[in-house]
PDB file of N, CA and C in Angstrom:
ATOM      1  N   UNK A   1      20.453   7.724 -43.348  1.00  0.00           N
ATOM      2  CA  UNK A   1      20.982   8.190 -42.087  1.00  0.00           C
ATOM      3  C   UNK A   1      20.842   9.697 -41.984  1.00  0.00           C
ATOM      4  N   UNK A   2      20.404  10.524 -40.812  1.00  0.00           N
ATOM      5  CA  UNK A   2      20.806  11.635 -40.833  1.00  0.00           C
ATOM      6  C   UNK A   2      21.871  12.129 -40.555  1.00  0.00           C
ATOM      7  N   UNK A   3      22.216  13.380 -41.538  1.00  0.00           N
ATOM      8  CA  UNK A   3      23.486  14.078 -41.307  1.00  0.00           C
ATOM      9  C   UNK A   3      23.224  14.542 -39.836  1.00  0.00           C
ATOM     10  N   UNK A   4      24.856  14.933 -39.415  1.00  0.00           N
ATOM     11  CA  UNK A   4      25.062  15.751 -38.096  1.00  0.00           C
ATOM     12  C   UNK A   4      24.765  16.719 -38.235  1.00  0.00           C
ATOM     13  N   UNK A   5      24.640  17.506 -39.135  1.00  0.00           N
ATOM     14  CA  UNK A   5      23.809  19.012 -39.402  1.00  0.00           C
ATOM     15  C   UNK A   5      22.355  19.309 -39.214  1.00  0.00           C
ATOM     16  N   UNK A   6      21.857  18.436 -39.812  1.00  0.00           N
ATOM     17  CA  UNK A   6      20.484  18.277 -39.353  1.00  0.00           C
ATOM     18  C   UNK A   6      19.801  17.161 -38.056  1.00  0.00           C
ATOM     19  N   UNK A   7      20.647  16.620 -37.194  1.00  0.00           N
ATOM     20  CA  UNK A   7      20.830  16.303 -36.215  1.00  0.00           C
ATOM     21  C   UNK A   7      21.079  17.398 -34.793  1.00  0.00           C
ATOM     22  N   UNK A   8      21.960  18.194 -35.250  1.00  0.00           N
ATOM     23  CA  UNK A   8      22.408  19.058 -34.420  1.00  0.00           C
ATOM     24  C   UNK A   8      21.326  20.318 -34.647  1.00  0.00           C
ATOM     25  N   UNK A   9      21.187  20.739 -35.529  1.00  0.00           N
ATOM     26  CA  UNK A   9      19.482  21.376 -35.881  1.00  0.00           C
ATOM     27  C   UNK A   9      18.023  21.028 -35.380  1.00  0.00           C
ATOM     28  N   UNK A  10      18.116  19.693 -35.497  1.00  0.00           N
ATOM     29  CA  UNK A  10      16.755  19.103 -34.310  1.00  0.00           C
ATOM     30  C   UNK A  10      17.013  18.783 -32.965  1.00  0.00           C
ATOM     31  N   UNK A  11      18.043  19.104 -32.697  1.00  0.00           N
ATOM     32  CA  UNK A  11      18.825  18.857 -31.152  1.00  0.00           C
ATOM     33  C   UNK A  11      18.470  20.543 -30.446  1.00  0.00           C
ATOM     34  N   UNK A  12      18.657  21.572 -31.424  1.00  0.00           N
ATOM     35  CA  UNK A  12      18.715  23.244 -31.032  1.00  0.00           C
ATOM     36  C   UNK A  12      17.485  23.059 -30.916  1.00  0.00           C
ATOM     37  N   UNK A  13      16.817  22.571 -31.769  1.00  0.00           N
ATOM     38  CA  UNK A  13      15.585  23.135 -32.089  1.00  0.00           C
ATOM     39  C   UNK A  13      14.267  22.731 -31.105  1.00  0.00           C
ATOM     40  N   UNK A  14      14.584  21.333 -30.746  1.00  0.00           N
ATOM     41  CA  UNK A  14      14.061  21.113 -29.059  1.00  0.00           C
ATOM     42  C   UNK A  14      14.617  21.453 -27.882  1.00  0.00           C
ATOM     43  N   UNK A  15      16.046  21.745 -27.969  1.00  0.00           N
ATOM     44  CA  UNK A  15      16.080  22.961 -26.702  1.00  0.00           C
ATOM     45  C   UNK A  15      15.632  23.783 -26.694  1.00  0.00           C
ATOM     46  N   UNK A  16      15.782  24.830 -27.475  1.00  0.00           N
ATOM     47  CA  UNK A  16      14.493  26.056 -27.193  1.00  0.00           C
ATOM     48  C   UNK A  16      12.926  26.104 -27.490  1.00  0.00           C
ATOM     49  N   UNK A  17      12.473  25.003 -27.870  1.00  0.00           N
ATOM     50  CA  UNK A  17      11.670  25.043 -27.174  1.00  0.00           C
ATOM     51  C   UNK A  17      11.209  24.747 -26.095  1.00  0.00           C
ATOM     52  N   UNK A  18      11.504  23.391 -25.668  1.00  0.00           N
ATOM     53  CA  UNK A  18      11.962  23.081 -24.205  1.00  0.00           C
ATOM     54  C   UNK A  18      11.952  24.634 -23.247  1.00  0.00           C
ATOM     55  N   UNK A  19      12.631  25.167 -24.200  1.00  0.00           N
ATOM     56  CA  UNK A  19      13.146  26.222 -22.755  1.00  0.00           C
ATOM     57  C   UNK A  19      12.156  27.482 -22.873  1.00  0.00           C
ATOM     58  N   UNK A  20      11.450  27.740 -23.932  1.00  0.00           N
ATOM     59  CA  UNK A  20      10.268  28.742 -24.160  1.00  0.00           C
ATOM     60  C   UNK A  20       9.550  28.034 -23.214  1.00  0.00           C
ATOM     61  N   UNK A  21       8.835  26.508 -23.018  1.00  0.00           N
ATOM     62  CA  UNK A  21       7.675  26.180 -22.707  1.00  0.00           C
ATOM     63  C   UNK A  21       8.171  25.947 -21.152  1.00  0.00           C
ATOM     64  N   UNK A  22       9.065  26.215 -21.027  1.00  0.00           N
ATOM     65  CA  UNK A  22       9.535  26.359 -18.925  1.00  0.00           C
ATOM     66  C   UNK A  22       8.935  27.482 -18.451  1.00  0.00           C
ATOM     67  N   UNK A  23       9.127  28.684 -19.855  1.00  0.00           N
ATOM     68  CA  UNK A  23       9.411  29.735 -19.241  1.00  0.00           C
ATOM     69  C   UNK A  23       7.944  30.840 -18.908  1.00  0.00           C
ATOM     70  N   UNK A  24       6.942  29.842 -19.663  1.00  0.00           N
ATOM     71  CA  UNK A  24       5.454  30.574 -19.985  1.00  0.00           C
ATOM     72  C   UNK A  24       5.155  30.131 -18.056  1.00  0.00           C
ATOM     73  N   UNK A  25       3.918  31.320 -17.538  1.00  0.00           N
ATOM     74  CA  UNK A  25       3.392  30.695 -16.435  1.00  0.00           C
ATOM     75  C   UNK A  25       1.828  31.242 -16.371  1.00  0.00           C
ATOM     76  N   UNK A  26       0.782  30.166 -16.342  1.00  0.00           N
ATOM     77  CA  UNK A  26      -0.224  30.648 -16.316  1.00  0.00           C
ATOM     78  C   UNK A  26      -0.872  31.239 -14.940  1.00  0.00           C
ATOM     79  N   UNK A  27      -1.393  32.527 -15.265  1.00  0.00           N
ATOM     80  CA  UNK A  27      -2.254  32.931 -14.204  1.00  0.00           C
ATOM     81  C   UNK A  27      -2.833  32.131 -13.622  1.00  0.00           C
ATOM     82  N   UNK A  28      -2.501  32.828 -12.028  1.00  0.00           N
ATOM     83  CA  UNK A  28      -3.316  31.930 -11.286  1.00  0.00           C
ATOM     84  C   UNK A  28      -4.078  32.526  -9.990  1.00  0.00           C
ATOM     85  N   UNK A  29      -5.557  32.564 -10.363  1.00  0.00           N
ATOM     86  CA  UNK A  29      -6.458  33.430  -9.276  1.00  0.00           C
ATOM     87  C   UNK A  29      -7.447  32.840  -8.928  1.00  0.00           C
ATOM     88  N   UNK A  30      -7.554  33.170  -7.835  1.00  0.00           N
ATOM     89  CA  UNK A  30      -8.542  32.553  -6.673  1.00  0.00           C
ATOM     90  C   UNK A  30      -9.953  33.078  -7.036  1.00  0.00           C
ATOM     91  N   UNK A  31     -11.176  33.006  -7.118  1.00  0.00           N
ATOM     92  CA  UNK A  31     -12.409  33.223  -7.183  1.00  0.00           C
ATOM     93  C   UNK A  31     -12.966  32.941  -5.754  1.00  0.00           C
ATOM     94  N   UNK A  32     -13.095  34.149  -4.793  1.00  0.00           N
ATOM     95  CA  UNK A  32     -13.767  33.949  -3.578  1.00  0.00           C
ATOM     96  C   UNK A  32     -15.066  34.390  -3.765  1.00  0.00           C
ATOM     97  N   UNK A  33     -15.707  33.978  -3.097  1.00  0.00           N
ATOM     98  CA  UNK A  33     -17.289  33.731  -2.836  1.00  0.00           C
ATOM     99  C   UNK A  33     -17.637  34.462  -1.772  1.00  0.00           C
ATOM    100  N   UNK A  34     -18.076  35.788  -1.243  1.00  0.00           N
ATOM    101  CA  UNK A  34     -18.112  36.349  -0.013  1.00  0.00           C
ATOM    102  C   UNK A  34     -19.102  35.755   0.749  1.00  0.00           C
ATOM    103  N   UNK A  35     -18.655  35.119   2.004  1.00  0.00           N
ATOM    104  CA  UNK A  35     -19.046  34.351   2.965  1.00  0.00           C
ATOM    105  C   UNK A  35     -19.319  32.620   3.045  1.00  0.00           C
ATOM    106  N   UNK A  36     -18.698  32.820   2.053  1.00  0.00           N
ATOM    107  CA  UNK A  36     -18.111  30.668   1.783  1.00  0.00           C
ATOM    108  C   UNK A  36     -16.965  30.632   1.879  1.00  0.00           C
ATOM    109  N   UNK A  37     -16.571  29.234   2.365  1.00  0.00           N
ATOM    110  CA  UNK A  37     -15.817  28.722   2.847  1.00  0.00           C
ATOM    111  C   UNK A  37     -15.429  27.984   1.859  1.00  0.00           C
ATOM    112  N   UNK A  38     -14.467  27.930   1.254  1.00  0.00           N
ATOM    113  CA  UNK A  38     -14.239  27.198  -0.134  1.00  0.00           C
ATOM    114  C   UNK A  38     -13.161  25.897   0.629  1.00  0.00           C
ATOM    115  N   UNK A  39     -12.846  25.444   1.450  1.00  0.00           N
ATOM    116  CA  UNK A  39     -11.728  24.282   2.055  1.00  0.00           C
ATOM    117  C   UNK A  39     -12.292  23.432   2.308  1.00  0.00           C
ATOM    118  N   UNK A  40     -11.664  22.363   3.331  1.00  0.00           N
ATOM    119  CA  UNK A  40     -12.315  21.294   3.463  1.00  0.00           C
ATOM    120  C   UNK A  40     -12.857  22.179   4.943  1.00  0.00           C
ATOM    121  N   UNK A  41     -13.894  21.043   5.477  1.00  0.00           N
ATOM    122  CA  UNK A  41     -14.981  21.252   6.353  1.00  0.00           C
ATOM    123  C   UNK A  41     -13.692  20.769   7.797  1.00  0.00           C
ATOM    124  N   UNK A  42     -13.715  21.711   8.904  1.00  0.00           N
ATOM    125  CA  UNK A  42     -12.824  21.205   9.818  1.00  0.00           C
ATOM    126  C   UNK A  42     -13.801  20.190  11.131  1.00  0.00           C
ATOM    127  N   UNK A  43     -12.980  19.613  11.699  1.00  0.00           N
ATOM    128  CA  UNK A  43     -14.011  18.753  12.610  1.00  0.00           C
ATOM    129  C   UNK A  43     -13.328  18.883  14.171  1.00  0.00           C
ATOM    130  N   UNK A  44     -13.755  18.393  15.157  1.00  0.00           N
ATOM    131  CA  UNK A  44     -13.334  18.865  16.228  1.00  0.00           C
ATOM    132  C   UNK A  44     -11.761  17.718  16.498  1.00  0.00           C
ATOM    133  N   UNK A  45     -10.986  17.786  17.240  1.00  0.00           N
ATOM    134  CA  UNK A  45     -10.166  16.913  17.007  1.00  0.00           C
ATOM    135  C   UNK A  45     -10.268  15.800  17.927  1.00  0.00           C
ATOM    136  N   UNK A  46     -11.398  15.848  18.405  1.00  0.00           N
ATOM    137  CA  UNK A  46     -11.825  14.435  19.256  1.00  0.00           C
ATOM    138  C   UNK A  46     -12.602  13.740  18.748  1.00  0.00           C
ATOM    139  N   UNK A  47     -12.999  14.089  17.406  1.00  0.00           N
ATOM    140  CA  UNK A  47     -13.829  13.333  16.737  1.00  0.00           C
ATOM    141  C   UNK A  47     -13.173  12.157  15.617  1.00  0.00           C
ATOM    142  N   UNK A  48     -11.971  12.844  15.879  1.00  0.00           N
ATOM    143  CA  UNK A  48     -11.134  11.499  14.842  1.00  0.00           C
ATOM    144  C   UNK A  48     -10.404  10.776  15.469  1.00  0.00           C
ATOM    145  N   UNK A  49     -10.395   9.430  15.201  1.00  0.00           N
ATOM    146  CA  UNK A  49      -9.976   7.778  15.396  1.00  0.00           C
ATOM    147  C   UNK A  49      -8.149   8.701  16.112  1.00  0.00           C
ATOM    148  N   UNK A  50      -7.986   7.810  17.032  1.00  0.00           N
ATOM    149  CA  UNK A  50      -6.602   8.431  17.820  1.00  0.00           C
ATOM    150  C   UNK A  50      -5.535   7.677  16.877  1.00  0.00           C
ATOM    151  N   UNK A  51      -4.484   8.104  16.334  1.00  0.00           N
ATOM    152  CA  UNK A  51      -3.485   7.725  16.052  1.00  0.00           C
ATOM    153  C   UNK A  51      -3.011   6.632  16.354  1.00  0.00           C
ATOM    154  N   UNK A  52      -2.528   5.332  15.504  1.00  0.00           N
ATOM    155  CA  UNK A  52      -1.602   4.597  15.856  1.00  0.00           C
ATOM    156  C   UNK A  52       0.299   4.859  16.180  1.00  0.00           C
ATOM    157  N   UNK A  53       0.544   5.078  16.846  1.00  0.00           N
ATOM    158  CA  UNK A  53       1.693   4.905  17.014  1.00  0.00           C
ATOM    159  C   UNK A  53       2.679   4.649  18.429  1.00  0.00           C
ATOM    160  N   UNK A  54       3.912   4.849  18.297  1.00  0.00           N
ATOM    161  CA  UNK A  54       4.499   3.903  19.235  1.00  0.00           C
ATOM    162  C   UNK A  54       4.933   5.071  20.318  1.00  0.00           C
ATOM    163  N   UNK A  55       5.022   6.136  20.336  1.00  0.00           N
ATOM    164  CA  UNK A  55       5.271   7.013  21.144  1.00  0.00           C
ATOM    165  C   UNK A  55       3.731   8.016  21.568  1.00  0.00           C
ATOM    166  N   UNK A  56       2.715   7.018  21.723  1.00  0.00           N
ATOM    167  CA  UNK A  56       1.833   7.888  22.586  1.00  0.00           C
ATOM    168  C   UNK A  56       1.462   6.298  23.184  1.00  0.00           C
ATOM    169  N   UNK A  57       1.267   6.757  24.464  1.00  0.00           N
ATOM    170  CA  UNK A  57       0.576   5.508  25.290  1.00  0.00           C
ATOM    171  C   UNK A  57      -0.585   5.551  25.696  1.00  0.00           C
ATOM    172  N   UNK A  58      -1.226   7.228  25.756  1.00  0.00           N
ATOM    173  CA  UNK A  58      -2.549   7.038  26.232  1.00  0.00           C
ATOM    174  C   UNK A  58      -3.211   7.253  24.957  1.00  0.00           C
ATOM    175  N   UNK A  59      -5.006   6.333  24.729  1.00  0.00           N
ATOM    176  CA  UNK A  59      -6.067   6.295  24.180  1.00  0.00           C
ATOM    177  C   UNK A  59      -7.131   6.940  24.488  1.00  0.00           C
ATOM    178  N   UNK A  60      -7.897   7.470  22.962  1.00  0.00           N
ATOM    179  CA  UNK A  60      -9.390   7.863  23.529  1.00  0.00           C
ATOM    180  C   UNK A  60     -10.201   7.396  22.696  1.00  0.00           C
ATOM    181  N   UNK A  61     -11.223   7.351  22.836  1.00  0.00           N
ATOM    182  CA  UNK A  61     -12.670   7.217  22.151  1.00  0.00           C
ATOM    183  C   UNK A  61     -13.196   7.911  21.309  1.00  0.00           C
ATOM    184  N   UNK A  62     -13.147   7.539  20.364  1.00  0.00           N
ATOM    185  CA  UNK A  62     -13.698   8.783  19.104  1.00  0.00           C
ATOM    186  C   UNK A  62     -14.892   9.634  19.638  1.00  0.00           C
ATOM    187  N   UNK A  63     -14.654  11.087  19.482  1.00  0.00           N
ATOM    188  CA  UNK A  63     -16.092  11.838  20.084  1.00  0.00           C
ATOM    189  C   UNK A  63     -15.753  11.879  21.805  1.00  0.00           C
ATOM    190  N   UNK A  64     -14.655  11.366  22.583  1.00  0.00           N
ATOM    191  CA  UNK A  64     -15.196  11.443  23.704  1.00  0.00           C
ATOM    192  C   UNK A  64     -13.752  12.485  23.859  1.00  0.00           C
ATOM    193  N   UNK A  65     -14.203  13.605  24.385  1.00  0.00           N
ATOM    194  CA  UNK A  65     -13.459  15.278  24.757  1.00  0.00           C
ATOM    195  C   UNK A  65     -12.849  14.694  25.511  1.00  0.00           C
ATOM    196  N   UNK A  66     -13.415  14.619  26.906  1.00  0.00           N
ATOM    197  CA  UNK A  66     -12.469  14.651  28.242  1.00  0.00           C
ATOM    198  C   UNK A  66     -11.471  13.652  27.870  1.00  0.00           C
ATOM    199  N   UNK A  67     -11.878  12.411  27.026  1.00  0.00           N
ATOM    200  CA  UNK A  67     -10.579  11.706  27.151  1.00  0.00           C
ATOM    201  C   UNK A  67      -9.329  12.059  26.282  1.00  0.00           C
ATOM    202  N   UNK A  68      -9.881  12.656  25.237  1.00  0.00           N
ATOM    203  CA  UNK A  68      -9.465  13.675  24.175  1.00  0.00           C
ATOM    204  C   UNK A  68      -7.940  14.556  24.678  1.00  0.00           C
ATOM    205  N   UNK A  69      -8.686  15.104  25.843  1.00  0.00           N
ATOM    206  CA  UNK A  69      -8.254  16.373  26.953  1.00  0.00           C
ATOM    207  C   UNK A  69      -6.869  15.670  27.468  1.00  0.00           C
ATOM    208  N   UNK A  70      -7.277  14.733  28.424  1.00  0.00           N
ATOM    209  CA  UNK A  70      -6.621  14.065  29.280  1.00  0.00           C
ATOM    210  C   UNK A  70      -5.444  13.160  28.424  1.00  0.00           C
ATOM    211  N   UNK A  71      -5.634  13.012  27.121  1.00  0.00           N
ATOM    212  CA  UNK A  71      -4.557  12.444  26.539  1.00  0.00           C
ATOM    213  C   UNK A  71      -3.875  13.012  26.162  1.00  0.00           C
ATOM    214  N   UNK A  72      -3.858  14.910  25.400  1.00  0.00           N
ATOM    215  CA  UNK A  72      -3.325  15.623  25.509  1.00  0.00           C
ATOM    216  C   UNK A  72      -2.112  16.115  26.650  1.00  0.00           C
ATOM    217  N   UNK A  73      -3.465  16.483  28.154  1.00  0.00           N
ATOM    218  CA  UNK A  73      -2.623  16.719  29.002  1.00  0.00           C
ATOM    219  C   UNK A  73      -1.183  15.756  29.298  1.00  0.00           C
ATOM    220  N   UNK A  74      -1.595  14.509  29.751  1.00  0.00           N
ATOM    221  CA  UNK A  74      -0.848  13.608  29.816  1.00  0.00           C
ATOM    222  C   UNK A  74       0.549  13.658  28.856  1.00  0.00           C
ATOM    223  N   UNK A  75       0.625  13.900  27.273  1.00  0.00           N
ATOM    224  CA  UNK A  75       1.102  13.673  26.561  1.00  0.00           C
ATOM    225  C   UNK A  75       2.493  15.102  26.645  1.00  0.00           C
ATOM    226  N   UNK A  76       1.562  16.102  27.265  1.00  0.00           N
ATOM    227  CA  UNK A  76       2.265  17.483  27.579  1.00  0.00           C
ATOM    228  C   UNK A  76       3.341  17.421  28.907  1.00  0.00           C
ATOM    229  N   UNK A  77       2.597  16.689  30.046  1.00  0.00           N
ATOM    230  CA  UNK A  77       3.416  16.221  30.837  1.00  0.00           C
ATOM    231  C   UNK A  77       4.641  15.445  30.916  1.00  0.00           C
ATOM    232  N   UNK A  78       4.578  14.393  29.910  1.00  0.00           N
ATOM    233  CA  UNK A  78       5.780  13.577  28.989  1.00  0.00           C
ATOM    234  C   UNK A  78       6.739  14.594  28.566  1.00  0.00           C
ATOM    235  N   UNK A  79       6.474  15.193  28.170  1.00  0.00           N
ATOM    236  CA  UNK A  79       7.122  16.349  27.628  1.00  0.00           C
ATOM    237  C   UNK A  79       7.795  17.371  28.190  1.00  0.00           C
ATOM    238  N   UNK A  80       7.413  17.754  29.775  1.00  0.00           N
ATOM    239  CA  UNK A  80       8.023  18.588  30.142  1.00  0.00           C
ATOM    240  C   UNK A  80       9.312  18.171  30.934  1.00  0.00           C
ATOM    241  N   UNK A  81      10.130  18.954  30.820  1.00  0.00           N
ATOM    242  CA  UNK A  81      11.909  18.732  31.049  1.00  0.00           C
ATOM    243  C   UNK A  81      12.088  18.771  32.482  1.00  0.00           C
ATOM    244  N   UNK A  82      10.893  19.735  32.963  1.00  0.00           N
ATOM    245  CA  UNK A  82      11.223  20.027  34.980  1.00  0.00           C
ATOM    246  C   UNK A  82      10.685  18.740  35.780  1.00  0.00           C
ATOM    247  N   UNK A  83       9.385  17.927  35.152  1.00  0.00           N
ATOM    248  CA  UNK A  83       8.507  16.901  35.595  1.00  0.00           C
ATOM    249  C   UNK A  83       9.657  15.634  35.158  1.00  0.00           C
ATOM    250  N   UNK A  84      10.211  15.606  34.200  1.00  0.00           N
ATOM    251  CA  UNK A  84      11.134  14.713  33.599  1.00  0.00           C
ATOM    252  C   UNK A  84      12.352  14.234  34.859  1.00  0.00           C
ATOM    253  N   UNK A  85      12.693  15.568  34.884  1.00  0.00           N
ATOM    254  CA  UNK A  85      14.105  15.204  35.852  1.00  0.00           C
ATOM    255  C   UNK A  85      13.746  15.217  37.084  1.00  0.00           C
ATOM    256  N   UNK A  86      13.185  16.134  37.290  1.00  0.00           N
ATOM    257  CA  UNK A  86      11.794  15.478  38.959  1.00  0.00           C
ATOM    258  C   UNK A  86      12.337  14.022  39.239  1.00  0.00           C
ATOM    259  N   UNK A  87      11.877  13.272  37.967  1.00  0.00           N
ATOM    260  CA  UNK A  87      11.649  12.174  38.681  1.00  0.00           C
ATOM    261  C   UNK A  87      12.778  11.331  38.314  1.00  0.00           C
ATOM    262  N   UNK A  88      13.572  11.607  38.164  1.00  0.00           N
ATOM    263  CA  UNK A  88      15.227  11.076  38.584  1.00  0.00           C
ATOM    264  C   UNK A  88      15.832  11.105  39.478  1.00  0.00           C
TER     265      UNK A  88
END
């Protein structure tokens, strides 16, 4: 069995280290490339599949702007508080 002395000795003895190895932090630096773009590649936002969800009602067509546009607008109009009570 181990004694409580040397119990309580391997008990100290992984707290601090424990607490040395919290306390180290490795450098951390960026390597830029002058005139690259190191991120992801951005895309237009009419080019991606429209969201499923339950609080937009209007749809568009992947790639197609105006409808893109118009679902926006629409979605802005929902939104506004003066058009809202307007129509109460």
């Amino acid at each position: 069995m181990i004694s409580a002395r040397k119990l309580v000795i391997t008990v100290a003895a992984l707290a601090v280290t424990a607490g040395l190895a919290g306390c180290g932090e490795r450098e951390q630096v960026v390597v830029y490339q002058q005139g690259k773009y190191q991120g992801k590649p951005d895309t237009k936002p009419w080019d991606n599949d429209p969201g499923a969800s339950v609080y937009t009602s209007s749809k568009w067509a992947k790639g197609d702007q105006g409808g893109w546009e118009t679902a926006l607008k629409s979605r802005t109009q929902n939104q506004n508080e003066y058009v809202r009570i307007g129509d109460q």
